[in-house]
Protein backbone atom coordinates (compact mmCIF):
# COMPACT_ATOMS: atom_id res chain seq x y z
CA UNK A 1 -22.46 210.80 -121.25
CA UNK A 2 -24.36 208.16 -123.14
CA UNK A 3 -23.83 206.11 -125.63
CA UNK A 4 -24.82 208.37 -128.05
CA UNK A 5 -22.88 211.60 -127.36
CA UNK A 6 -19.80 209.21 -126.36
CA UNK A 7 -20.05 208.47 -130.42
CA UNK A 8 -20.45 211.74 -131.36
CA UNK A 9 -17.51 213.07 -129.04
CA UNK A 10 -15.30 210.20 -130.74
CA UNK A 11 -16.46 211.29 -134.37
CA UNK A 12 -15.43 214.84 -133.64
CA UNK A 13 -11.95 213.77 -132.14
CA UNK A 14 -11.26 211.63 -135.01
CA UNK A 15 -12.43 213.97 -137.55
CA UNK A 16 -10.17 216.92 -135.72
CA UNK A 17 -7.45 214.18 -136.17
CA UNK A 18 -8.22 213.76 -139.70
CA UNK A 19 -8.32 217.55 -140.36
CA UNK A 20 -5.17 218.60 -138.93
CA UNK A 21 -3.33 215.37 -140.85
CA UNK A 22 -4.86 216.42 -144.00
CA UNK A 23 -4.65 220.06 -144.38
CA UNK A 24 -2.18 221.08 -141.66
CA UNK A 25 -4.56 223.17 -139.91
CA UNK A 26 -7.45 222.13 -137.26
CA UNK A 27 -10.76 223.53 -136.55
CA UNK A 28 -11.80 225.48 -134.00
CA UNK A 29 -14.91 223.29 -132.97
CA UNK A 30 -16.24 220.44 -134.47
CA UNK A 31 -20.30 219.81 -134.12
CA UNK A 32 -21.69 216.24 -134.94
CA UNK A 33 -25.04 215.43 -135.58
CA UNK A 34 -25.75 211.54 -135.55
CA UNK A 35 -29.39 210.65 -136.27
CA UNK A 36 -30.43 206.88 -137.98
CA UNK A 37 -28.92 206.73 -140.97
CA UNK A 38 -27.38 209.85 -141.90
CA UNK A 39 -24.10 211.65 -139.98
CA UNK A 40 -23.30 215.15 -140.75
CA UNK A 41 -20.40 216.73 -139.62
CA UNK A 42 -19.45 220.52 -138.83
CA UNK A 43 -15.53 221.93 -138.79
CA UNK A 44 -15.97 225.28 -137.25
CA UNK A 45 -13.19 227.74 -138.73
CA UNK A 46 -11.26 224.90 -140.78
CA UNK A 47 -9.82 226.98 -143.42
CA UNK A 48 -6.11 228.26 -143.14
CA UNK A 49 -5.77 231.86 -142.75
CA UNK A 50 -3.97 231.46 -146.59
CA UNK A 51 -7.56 229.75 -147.69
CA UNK A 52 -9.89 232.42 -146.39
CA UNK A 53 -7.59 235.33 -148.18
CA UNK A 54 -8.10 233.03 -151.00
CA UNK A 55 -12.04 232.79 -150.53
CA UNK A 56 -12.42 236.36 -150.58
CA UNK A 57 -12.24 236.20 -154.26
CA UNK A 58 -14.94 234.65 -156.35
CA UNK A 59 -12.26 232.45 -158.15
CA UNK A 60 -10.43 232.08 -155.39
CA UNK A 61 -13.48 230.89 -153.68
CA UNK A 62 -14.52 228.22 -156.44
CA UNK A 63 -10.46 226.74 -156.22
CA UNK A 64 -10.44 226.78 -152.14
CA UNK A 65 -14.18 224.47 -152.91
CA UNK A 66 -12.72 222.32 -155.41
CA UNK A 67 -9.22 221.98 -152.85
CA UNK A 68 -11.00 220.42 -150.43
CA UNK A 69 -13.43 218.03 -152.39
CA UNK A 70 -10.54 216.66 -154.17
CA UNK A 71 -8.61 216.55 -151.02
CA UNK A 72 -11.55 214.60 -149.31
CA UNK A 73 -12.09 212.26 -152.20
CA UNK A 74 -8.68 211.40 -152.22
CA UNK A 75 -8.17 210.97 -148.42
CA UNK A 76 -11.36 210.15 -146.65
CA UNK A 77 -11.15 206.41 -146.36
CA UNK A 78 -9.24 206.45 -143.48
CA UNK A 79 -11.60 209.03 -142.12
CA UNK A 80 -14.38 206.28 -143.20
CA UNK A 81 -13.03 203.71 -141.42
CA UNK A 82 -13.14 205.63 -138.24
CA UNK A 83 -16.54 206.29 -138.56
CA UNK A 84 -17.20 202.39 -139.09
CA UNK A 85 -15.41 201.83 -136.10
CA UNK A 86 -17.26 204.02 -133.76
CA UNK A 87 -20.48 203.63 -134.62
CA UNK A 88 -20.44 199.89 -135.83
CA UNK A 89 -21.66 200.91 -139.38
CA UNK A 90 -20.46 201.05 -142.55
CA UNK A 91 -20.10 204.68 -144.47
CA UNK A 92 -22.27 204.21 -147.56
CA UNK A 93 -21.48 207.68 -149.53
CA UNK A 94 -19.85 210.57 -148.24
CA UNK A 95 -19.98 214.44 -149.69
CA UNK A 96 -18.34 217.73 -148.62
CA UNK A 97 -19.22 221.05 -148.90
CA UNK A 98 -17.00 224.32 -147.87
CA UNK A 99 -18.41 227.88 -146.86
CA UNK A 100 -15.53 230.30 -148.13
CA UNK A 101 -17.03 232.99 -146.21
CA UNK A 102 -17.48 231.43 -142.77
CA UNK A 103 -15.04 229.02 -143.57
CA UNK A 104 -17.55 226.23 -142.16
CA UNK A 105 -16.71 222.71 -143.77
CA UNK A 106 -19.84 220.13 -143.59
CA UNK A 107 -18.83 216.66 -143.86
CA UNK A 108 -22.42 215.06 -144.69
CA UNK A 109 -22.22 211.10 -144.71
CA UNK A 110 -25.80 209.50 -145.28
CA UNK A 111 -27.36 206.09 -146.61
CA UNK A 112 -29.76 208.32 -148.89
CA UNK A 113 -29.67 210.01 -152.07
CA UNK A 114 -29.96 213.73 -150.60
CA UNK A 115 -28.70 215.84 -147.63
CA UNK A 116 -29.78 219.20 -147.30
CA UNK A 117 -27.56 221.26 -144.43
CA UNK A 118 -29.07 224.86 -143.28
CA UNK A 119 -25.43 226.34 -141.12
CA UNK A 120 -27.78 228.55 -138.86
CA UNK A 121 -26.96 232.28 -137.24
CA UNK A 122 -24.68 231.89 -134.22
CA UNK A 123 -27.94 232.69 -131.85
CA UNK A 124 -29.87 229.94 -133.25
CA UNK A 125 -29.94 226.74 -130.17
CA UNK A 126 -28.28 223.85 -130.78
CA UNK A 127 -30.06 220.69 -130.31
CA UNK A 128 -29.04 216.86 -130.53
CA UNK A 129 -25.43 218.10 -131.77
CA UNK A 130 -22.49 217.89 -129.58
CA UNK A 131 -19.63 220.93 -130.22
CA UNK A 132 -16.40 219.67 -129.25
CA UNK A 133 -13.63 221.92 -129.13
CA UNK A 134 -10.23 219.99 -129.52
CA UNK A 135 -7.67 219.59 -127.29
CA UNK A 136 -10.96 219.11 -125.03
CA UNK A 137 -11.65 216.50 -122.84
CA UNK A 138 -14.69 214.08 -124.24
């Protein structure tokens, strides 16, 4: 591997790490996509079984959303200071975002003021992204 995917295979151990620590529960698959300044990460079936019940409910949806922001505000600096560690750089402002339906969670860590994330159709390719699925070797 290079330097970069060694990076992004770190990223998505550390954030599997992170996941299971803070929720109890770990992805599926993790996909990273590392590119200048902006990081954006992908947890791949991240909700608990409980959660997606939950999501199937409008209201139930908004309160599994507004779980894991407040969850991710309140936890993420360790999470930040893995990423600083990795890639030598410092996290400058760091959103989340959770798909009740799919139950995709995008961690989206950039140096600008926007970050627009399209989650594609499962036939779609993947390019410049590395999926790791954990208990994996990197």
């Amino acid at each position: 591997m290079n330097d970069i995917n060694d990076k992004m295979a770190e990223i998505a151990a550390a954030v599997t790490l992170f996941q299971q620590q803070t929720t109890g529960h770990a992805p599926t698959s993790v996909t990273v996509v590392l590119s200048d300044d902006t990081l954006v990460i992908t947890l791949h079936n991240a909700l608990t079984p409980a959660e997606k019940v939950l999501a199937t409910k409008r209201d139930g949806a908004a309160q599994v959303q507004e779980f894991h922001r407040q969850l991710f505000a309140n936890s993420s600096a360790s999470l930040r200071k893995q990423i600083n560690l990795i890639t030598g750089r410092q996290v400058r402002e760091a959103a989340i975002e959770v798909e009740p339906t799919t139950g995709a969670v995008v961690h989206a860590f950039t140096s600008g003021t926007m970050v627009q994330v399209f989650l594609l159709a499962k036939n779609e390719p993947e390019k410049a992204d590395l999926r790791i699925k954990p208990g994996s070797p990197t």
